[in-house]
Protein backbone atom coordinates (compact mmCIF):
# COMPACT_ATOMS: atom_id res chain seq x y z
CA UNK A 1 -77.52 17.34 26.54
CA UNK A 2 -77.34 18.37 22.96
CA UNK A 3 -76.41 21.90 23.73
CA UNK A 4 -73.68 20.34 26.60
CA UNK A 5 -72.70 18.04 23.15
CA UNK A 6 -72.13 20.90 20.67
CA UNK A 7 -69.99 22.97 23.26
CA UNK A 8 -67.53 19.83 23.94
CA UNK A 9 -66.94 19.36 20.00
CA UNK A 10 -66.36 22.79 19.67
CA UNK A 11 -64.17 22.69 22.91
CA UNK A 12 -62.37 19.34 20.99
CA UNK A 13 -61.91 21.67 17.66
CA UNK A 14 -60.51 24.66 19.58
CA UNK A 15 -57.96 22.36 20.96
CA UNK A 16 -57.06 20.79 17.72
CA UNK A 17 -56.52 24.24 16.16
CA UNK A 18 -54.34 25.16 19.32
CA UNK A 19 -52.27 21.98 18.95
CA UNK A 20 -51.64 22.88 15.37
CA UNK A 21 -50.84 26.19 15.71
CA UNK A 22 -48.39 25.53 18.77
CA UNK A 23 -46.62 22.51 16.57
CA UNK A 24 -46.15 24.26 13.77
CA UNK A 25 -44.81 27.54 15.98
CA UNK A 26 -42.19 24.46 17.27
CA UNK A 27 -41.27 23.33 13.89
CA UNK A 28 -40.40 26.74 12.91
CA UNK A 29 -38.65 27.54 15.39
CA UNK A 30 -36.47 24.53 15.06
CA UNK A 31 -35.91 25.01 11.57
CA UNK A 32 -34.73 28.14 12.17
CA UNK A 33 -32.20 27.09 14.52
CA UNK A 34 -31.00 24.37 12.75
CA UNK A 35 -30.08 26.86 9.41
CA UNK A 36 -28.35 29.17 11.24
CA UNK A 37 -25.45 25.56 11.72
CA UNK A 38 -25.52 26.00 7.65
CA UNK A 39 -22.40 27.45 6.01
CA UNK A 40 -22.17 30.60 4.62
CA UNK A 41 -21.47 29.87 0.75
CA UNK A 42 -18.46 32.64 1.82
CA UNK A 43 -17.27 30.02 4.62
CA UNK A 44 -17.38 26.99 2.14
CA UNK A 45 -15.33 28.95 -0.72
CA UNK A 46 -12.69 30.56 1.55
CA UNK A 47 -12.04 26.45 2.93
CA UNK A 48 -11.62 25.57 -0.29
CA UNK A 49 -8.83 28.10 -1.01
CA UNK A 50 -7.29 28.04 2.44
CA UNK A 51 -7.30 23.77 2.44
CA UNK A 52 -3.98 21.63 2.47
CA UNK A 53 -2.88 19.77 -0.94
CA UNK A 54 -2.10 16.47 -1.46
CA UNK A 55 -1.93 14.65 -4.81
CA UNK A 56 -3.10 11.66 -6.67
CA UNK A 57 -1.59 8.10 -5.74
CA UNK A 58 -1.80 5.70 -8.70
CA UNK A 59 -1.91 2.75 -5.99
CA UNK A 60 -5.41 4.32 -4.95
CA UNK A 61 -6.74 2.13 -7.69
CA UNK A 62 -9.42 2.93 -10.56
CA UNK A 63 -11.39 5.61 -11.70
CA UNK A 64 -9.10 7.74 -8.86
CA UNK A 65 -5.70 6.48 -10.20
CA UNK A 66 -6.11 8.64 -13.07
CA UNK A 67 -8.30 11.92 -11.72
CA UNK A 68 -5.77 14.63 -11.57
CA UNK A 69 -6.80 16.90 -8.35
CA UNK A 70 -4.94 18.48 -5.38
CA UNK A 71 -7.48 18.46 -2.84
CA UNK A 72 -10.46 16.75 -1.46
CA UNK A 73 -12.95 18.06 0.82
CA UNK A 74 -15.15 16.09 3.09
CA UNK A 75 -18.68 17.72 3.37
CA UNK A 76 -21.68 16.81 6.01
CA UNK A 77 -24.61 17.96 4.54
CA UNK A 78 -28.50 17.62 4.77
CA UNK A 79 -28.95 16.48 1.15
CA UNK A 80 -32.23 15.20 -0.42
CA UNK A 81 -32.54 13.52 -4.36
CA UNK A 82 -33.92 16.81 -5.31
CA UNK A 83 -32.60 19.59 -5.21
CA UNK A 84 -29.64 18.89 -2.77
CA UNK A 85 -28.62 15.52 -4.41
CA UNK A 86 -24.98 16.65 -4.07
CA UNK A 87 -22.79 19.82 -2.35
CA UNK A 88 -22.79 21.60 -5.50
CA UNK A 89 -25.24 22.15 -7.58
CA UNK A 90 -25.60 21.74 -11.53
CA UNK A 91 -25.29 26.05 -11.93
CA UNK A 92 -21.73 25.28 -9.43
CA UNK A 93 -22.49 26.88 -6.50
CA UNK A 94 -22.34 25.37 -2.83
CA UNK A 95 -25.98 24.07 -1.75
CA UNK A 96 -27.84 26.26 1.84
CA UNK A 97 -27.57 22.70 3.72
CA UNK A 98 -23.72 22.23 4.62
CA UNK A 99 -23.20 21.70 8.08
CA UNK A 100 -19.55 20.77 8.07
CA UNK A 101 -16.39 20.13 6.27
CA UNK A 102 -12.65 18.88 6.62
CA UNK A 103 -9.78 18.51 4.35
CA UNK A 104 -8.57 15.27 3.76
CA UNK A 105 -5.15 14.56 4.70
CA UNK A 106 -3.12 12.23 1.91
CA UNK A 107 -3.35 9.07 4.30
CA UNK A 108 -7.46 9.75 4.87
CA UNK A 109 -7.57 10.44 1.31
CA UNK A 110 -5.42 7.31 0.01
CA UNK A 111 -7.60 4.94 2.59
CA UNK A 112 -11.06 5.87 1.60
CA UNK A 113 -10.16 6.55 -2.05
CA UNK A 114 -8.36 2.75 -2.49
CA UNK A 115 -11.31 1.06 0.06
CA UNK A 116 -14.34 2.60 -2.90
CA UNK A 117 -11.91 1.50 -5.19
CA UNK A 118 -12.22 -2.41 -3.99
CA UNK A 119 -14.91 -4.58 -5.56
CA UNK A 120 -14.93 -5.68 -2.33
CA UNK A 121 -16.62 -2.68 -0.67
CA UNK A 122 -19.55 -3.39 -2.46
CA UNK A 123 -21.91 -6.09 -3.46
CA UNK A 124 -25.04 -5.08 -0.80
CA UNK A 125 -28.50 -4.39 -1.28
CA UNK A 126 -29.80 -0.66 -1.65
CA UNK A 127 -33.14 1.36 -1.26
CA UNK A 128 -34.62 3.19 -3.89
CA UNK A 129 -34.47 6.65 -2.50
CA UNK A 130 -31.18 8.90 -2.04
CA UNK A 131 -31.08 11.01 1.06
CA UNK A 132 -27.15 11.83 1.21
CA UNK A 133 -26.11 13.29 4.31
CA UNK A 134 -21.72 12.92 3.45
CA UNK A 135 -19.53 13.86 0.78
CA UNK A 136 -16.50 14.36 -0.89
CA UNK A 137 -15.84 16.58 -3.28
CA UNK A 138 -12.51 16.69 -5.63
CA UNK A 139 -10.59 20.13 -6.46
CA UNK A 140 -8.01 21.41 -8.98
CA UNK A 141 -6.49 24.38 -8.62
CA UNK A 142 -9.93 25.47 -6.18
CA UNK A 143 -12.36 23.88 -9.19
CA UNK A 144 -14.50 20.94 -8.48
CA UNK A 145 -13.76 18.44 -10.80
CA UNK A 146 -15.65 15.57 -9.41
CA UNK A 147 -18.02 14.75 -6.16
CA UNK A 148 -19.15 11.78 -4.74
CA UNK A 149 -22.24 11.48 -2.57
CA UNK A 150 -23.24 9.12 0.07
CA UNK A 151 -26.53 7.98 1.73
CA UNK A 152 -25.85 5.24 4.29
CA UNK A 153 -29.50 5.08 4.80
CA UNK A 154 -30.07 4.18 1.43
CA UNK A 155 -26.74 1.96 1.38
CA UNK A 156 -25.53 3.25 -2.11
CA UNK A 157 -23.08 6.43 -3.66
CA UNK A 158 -23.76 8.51 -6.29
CA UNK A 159 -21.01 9.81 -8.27
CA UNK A 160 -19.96 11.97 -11.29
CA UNK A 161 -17.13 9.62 -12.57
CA UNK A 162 -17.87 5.79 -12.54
CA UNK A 163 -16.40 3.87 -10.39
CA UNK A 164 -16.29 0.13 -12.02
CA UNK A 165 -15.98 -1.91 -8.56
CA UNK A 166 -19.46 -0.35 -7.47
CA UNK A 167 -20.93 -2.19 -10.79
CA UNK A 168 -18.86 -5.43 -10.66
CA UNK A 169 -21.22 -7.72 -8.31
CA UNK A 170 -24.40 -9.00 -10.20
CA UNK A 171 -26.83 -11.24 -9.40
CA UNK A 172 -29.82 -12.95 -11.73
CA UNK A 173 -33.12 -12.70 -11.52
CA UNK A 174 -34.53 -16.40 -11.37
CA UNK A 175 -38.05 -15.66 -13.22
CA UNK A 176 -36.61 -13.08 -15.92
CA UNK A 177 -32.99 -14.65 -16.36
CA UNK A 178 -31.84 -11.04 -16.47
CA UNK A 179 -28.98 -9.78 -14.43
CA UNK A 180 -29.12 -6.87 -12.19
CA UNK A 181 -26.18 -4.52 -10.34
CA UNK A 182 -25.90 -5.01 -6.72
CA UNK A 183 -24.27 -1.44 -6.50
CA UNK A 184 -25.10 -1.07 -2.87
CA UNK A 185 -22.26 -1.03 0.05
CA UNK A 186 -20.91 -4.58 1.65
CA UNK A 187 -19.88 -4.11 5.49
CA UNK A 188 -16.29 -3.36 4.97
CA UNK A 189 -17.90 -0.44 2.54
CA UNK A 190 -19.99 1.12 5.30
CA UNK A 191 -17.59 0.29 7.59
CA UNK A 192 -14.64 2.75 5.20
CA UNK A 193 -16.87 5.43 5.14
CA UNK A 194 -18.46 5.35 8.52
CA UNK A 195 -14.80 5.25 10.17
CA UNK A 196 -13.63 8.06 7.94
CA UNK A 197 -17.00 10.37 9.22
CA UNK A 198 -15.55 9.27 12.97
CA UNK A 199 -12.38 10.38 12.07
CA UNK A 200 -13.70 13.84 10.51
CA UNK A 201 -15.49 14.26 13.90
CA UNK A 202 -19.19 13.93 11.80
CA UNK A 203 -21.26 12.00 13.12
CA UNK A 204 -23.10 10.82 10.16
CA UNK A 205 -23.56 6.79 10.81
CA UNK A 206 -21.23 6.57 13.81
CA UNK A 207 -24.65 6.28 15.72
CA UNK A 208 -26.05 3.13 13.70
């Protein structure tokens, strides 16, 4: 029986180890698949160039009103808080985890720009991570000159000008009688961005 014992366990571990071995084989092989969907950082400049301009609308409201830019590029990415927090990186080149973008036209840019622009699209609760998975990113004359990114999951945006409507809503803690920022999105916000990714044809949040 003891000898029938010690052959089963090492049957069990011999299993295990195949198991492993055959998951990990999957995973790779997955991964693989999926970054060959990634854009060449030769694809993502080319758009850039090649993508219709449009131009600032003062009715879009504040901080766009006054950003001077002539396009704006919608990006669907596979972003993480480090090191693909945003489409391009602190050194300025495109991040290895794009898997889409689209120009905006001047109506899809004056609708989202105006609806992040209300203090209205905000006011929700957020999560303390930032897993952005959308984008848009600002040009002039082919330079970036500001990006926003977006993590639905998370419920919050992350961008390199402030936006004051995403800081207007506060609420105070009873205990401490300090105030805090309730910076996430409201349901019209989601709603803005997660019609705009329909629109685009991404399919980032159209499945919540």
């Amino acid at each position: 029986m003891k000898i029938l014992g010690n052959i089963l366990v090492k049957l069990g571990l011999i299993l295990c180890l195949f198991a492993i071995v055959v998951h990990a084989h999957k995973a790779q092989a997955q991964d693989s698949k999926r970054q060959t969907s990634f854009l060449s950082e030769n694809e993502l400049i080319n758009y850039v160039s090649m993508a219709n301009s449009i131009h600032p609308n003062s009715a879009n409201g504040v901080p766009f009103n006054r950003l001077d830019y002539d396009k704006i590029i919608a990006y669907h990415f596979s972003g993480s808080e480090e090191p693909y927090a945003n489409v391009i990186d602190r050194k300025g080149k495109f991040v290895p985890v794009i898997l889409g973008q689209k120009a905006l036209s001047q109506s899809q840019a004056d609708k989202i720009l105006s609806a992040l622009a209300k203090t209205s699209s905000y006011g929700g609760s957020n999560a303390a991570c930032f897993i952005p998975h959308f984008a848009l990113v600002f040009y002039k004359d082919n330079k970036k000159i500001n990006q926003i990114s977006v993590c639905l999951d998370c419920n919050y945006l992350e961008a390199e000008i402030e936006i004051p409507a995403q800081i207007h809503h506060q609420k105070e803690n009873k205990e401490t009688k300090t105030k805090y920022v309730l910076f996430g999105f409201s349901k019209s916000g989601r709603k803005a961005i997660i019609s705009l990714c329909k629109e685009l044809g991404f399919y980032y949040g159209t499945d919540k």
